[in-house]
C-alpha atoms as a PDB file:
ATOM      1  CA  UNK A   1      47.458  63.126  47.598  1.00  0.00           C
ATOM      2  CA  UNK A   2      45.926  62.640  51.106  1.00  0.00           C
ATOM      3  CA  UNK A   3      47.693  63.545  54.048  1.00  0.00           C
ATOM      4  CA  UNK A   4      47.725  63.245  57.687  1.00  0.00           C
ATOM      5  CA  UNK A   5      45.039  60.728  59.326  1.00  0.00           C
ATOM      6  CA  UNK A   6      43.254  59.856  55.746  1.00  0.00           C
ATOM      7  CA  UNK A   7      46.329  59.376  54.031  1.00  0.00           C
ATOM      8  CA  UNK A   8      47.422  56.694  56.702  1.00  0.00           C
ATOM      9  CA  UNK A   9      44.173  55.285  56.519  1.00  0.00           C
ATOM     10  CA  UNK A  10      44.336  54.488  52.659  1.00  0.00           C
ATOM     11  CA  UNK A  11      48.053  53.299  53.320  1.00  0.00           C
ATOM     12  CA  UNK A  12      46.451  50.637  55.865  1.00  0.00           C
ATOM     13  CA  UNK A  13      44.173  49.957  53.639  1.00  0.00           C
ATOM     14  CA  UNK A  14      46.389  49.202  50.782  1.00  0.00           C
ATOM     15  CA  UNK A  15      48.751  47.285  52.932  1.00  0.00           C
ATOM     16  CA  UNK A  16      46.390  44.903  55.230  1.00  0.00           C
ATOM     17  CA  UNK A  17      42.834  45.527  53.561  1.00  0.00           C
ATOM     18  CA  UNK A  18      39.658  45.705  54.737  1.00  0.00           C
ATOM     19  CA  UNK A  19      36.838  43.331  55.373  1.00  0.00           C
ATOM     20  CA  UNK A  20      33.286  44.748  55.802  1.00  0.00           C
ATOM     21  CA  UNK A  21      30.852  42.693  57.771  1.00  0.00           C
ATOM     22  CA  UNK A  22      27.390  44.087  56.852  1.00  0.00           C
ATOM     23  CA  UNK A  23      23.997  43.041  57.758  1.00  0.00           C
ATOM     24  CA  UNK A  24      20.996  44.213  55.818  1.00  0.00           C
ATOM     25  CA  UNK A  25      21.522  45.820  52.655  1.00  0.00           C
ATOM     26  CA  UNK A  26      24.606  46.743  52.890  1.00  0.00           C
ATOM     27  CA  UNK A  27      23.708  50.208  51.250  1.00  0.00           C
ATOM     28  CA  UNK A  28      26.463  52.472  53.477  1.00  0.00           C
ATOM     29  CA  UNK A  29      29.453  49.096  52.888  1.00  0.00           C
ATOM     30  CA  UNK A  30      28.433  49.432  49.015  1.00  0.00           C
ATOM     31  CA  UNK A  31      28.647  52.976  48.956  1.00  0.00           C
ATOM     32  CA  UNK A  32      32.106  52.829  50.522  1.00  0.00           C
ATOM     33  CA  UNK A  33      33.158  50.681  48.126  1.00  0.00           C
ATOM     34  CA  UNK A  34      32.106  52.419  45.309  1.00  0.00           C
ATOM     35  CA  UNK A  35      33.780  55.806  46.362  1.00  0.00           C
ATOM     36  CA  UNK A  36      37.221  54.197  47.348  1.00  0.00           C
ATOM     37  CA  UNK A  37      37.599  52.317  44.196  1.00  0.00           C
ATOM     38  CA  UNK A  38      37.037  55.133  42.299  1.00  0.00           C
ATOM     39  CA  UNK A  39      38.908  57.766  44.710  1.00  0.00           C
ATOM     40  CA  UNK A  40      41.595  56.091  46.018  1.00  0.00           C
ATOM     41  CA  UNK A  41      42.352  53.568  43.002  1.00  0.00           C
ATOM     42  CA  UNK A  42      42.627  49.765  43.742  1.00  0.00           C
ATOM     43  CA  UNK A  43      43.065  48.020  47.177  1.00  0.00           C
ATOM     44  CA  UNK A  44      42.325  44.634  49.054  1.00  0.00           C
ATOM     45  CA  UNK A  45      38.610  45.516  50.088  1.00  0.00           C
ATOM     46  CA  UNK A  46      36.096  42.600  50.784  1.00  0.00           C
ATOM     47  CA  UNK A  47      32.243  42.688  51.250  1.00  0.00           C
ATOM     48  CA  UNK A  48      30.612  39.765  53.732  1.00  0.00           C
ATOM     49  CA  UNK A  49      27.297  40.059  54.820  1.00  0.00           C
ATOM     50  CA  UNK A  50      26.339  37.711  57.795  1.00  0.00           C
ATOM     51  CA  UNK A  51      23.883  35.046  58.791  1.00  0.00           C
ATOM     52  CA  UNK A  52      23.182  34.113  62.090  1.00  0.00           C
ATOM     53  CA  UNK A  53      21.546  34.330  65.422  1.00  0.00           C
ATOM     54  CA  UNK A  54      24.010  37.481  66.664  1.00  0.00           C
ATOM     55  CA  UNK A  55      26.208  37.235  68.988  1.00  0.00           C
ATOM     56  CA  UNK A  56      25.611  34.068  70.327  1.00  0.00           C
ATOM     57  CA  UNK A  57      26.204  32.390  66.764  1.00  0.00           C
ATOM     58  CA  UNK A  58      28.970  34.266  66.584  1.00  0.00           C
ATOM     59  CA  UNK A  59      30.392  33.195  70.090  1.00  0.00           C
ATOM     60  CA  UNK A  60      30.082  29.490  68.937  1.00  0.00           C
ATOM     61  CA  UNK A  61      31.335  30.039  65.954  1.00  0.00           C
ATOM     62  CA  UNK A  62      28.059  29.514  63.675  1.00  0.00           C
ATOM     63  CA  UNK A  63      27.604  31.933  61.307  1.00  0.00           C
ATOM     64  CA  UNK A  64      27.392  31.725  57.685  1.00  0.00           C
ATOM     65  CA  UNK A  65      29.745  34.679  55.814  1.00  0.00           C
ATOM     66  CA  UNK A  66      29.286  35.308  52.040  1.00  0.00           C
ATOM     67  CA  UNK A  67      32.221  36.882  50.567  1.00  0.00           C
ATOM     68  CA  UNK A  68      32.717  39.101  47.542  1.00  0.00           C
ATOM     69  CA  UNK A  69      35.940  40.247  46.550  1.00  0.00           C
ATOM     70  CA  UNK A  70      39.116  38.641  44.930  1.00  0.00           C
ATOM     71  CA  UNK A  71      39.736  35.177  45.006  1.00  0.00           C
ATOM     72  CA  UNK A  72      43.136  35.395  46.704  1.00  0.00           C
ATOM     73  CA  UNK A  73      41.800  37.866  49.408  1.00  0.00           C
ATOM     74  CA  UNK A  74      39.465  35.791  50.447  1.00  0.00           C
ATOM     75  CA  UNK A  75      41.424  32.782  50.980  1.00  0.00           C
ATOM     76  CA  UNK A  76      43.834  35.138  53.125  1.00  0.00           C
ATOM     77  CA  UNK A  77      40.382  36.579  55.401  1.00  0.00           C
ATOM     78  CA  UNK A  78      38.507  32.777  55.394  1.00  0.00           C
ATOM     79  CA  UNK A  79      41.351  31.970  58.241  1.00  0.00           C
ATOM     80  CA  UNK A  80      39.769  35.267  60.604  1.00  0.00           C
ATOM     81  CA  UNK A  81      35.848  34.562  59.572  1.00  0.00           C
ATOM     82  CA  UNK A  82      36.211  30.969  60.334  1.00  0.00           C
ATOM     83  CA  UNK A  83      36.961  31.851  63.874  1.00  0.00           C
ATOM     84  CA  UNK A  84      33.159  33.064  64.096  1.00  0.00           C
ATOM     85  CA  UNK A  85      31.362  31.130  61.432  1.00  0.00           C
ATOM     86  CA  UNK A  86      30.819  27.419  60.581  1.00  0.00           C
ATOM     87  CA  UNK A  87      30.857  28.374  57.244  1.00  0.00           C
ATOM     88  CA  UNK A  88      32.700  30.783  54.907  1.00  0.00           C
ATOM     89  CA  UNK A  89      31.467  31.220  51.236  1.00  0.00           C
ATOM     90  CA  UNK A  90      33.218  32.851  48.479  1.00  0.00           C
ATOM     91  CA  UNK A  91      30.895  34.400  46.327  1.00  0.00           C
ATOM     92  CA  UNK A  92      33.097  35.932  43.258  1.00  0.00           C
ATOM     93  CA  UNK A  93      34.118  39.963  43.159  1.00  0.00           C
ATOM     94  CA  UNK A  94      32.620  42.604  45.708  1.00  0.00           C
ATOM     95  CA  UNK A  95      29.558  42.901  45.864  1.00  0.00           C
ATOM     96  CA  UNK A  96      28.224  39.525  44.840  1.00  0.00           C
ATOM     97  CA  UNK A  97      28.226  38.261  48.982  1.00  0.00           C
ATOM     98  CA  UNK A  98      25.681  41.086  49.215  1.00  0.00           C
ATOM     99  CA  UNK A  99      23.468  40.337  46.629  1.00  0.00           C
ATOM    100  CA  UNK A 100      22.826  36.755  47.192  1.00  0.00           C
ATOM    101  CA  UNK A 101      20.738  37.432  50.047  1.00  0.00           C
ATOM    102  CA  UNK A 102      17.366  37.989  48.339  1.00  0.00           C
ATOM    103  CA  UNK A 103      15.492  35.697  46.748  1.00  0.00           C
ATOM    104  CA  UNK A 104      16.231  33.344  43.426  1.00  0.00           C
ATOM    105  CA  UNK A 105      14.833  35.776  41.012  1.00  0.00           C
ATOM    106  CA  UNK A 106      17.581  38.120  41.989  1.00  0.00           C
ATOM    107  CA  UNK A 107      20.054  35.484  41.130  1.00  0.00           C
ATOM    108  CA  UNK A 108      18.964  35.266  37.694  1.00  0.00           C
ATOM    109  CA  UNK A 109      18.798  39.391  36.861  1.00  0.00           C
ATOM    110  CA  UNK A 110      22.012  39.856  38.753  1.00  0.00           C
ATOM    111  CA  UNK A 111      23.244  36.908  36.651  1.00  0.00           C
ATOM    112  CA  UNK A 112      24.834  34.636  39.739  1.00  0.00           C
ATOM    113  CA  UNK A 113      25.025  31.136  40.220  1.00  0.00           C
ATOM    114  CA  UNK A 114      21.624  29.638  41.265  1.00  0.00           C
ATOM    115  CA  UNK A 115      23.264  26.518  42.497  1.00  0.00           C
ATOM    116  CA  UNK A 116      25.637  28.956  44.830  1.00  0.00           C
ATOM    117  CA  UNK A 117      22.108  30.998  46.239  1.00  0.00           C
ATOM    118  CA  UNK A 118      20.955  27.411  47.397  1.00  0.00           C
ATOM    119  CA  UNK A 119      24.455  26.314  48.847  1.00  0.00           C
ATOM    120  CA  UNK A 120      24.365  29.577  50.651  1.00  0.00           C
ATOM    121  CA  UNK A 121      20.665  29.096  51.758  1.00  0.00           C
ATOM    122  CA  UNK A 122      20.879  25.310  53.003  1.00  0.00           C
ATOM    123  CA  UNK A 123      23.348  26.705  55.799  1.00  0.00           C
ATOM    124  CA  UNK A 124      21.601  29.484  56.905  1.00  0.00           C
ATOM    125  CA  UNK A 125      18.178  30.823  58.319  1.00  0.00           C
ATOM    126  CA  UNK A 126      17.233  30.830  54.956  1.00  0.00           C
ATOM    127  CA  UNK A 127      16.717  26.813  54.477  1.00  0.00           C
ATOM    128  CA  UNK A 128      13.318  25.076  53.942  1.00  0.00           C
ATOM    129  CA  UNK A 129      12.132  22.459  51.385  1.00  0.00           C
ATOM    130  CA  UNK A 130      11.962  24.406  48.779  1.00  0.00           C
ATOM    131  CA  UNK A 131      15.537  25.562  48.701  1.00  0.00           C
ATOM    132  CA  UNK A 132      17.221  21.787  49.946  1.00  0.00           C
ATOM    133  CA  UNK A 133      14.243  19.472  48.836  1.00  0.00           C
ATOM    134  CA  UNK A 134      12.065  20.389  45.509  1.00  0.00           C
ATOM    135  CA  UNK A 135      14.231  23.327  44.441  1.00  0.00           C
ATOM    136  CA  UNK A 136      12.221  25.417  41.858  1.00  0.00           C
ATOM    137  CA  UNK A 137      14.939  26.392  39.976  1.00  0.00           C
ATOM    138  CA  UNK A 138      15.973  24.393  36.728  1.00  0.00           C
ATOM    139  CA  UNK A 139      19.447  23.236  36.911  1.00  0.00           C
ATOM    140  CA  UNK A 140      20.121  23.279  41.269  1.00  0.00           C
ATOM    141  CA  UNK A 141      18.697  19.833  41.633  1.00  0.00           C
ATOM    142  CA  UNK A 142      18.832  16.710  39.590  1.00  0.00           C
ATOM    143  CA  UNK A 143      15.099  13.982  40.230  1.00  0.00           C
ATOM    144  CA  UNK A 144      12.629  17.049  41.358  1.00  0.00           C
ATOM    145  CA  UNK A 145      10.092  18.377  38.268  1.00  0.00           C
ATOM    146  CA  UNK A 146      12.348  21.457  38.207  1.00  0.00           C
ATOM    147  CA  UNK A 147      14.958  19.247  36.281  1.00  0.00           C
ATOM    148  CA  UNK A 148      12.481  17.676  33.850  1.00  0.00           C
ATOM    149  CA  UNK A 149      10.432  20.570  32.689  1.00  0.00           C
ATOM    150  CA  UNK A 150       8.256  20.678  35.321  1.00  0.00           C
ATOM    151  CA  UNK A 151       6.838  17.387  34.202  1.00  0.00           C
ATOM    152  CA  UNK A 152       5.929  15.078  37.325  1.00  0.00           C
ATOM    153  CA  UNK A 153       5.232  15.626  41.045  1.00  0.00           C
ATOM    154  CA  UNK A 154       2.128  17.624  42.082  1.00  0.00           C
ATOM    155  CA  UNK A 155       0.345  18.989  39.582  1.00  0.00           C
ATOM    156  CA  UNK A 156      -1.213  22.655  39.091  1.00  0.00           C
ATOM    157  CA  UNK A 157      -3.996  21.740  39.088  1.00  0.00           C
ATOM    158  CA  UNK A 158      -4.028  20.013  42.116  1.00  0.00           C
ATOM    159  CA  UNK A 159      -2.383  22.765  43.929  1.00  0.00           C
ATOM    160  CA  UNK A 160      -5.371  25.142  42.570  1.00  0.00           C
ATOM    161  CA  UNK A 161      -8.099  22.844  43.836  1.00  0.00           C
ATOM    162  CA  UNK A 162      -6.645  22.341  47.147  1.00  0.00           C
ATOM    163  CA  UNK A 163      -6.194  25.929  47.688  1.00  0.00           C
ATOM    164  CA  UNK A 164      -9.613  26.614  46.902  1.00  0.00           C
ATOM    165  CA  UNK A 165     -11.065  24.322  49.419  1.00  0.00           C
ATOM    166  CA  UNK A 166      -8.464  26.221  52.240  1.00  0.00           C
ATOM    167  CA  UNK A 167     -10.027  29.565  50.969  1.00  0.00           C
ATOM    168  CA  UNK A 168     -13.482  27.882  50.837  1.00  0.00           C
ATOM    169  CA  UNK A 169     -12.805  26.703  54.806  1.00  0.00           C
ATOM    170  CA  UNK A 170     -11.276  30.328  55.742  1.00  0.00           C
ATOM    171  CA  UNK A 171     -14.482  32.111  54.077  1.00  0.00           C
ATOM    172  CA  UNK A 172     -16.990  30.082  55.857  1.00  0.00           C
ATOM    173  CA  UNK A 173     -15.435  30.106  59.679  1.00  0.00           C
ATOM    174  CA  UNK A 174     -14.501  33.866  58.658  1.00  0.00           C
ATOM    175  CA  UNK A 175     -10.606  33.031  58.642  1.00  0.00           C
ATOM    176  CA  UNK A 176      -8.624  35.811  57.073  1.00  0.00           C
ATOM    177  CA  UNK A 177      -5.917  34.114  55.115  1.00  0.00           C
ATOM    178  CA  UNK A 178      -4.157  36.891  53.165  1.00  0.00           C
ATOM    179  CA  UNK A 179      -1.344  35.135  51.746  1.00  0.00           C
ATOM    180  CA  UNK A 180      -2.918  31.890  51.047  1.00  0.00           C
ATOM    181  CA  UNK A 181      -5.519  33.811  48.577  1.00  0.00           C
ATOM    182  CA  UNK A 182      -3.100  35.428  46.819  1.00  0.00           C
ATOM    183  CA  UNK A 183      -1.509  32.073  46.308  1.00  0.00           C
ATOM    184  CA  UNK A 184      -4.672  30.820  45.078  1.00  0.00           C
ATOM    185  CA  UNK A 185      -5.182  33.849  42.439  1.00  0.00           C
ATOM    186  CA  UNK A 186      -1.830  32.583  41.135  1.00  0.00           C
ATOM    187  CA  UNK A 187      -2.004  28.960  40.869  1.00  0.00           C
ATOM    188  CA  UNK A 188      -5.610  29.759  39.630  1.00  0.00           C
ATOM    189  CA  UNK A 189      -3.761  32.058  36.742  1.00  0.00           C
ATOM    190  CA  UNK A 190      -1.408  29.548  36.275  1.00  0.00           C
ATOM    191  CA  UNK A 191      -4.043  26.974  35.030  1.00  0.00           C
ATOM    192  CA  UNK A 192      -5.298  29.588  32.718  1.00  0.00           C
ATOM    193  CA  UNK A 193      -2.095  30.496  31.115  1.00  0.00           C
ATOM    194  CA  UNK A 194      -1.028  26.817  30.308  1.00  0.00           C
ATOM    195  CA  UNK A 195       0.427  25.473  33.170  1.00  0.00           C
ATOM    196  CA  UNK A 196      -2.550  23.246  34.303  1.00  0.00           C
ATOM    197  CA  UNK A 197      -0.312  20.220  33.660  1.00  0.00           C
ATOM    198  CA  UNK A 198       3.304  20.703  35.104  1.00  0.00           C
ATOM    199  CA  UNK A 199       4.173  20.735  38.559  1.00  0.00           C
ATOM    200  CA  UNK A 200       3.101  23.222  40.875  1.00  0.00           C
ATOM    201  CA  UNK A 201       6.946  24.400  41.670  1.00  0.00           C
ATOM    202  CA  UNK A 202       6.492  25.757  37.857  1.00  0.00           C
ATOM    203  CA  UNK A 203       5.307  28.898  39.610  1.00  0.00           C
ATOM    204  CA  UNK A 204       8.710  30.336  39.276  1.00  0.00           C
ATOM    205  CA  UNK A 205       8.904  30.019  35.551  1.00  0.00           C
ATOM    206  CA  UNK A 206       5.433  31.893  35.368  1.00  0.00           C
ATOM    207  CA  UNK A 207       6.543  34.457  37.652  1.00  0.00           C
ATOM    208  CA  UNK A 208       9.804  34.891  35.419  1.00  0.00           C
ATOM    209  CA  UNK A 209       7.717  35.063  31.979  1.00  0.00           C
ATOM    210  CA  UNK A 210       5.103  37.201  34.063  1.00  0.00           C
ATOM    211  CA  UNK A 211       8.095  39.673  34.711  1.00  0.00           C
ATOM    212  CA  UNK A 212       9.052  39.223  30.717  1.00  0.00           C
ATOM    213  CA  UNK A 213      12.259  37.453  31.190  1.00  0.00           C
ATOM    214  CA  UNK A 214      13.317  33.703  29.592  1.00  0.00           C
ATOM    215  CA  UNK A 215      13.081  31.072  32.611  1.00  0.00           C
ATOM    216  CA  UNK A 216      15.872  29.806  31.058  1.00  0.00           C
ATOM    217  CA  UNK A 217      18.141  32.906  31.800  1.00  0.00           C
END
């Protein structure tokens, strides 16, 4: 049994909770976690990382929290976040806030939701048209190529051909364009592989088979 300052600690912890507000990985928060549900048995603990411009989000009230711990916690905690953020996300158990911040292929090994990544990425730093727009990923959005096997839109092909005539440009005024070739090896290894003839956003299925795992999973 713990005594003196630890053993009020855990007590407080038991009693009130604890919220964690982490940004980056999270590594130290997770480890916490980890050791006090193992060590000092169950208790209201809840992981939120944070998006936002700092303080000055946070003084307006503008920041995005993702929350992972029990449902009922976090509908007792969304009160306090929603004094600095515009919006509050539950997530499911601990841990999940934390590992929807990188990128969709996560999502799919970690097993999440896909349509929850995008929800959480259309209100952060994170949005662009790939996440709110043309979303890549079968299922989050219903009339882009993504929901129809890829079939439609801009074409492979097309996306190939137009990347070789940026590279073509960058080679001859001696542009270096680092990223854009590599995007052109992959669209150009795309073609070769069989996917000459569905939309270009099919590059995260071939990434998925390329890493051996079902596009459907």
């Amino acid at each position: 049994m713990l005594k003196g300052r630890a053993g009020a600690f855990v007590a407080l912890l038991r009693e009130f909770g604890f919220l964690w507000l982490v940004k980056g990985d999270g590594g130290l928060a997770w480890a916490f976690i980890v050791l006090a549900r193992t060590v000092w048995a169950v208790f209201p603990l809840q992981l939120v990382p944070v998006f936002g411009l700092g303080v000055g989000a946070a003084s307006s009230a503008k920041l995005t929290f993702m929350v992972g711990g029990a449902e009922e916690e976090f509908n007792a905690a969304k009160e306090l976040l929603s004094c600095m953020g515009a919006n509050v996300v539950y997530c499911g158990q601990v841990g999940t806030g934390q590992v929807n911040t990188p990128l969709h292929a996560l999502t799919h090994l970690l097993g999440l939701d896909p349509k929850l990544l995008a929800k959480i990425l259309n209100m952060s730093s994170g949005r662009c048209w790939s996440s709110d727009t043309y979303n890549p990923v079968p299922g989050v959005m219903e009339g882009v190529p993504s929901g129809n096997n890829y079939q439609g839109g801009f074409g492979t092909t097309l996306m190939a051909k137009d990347l070789g005539l940026a590279q073509n440009t960058a080679t001859n005024t001696k542009t270096p364009i680092p990223l854009g070739a590599l995007a052109h090896q992959i669209y150009r290894m795309m073609c070769a592989r069989g996917y000459a003839g569905k939309d270009f956003s099919s590059v995260f299925q071939f990434l998925r088979e390329d890493e051996g795992q079902s596009p459907t999973n």
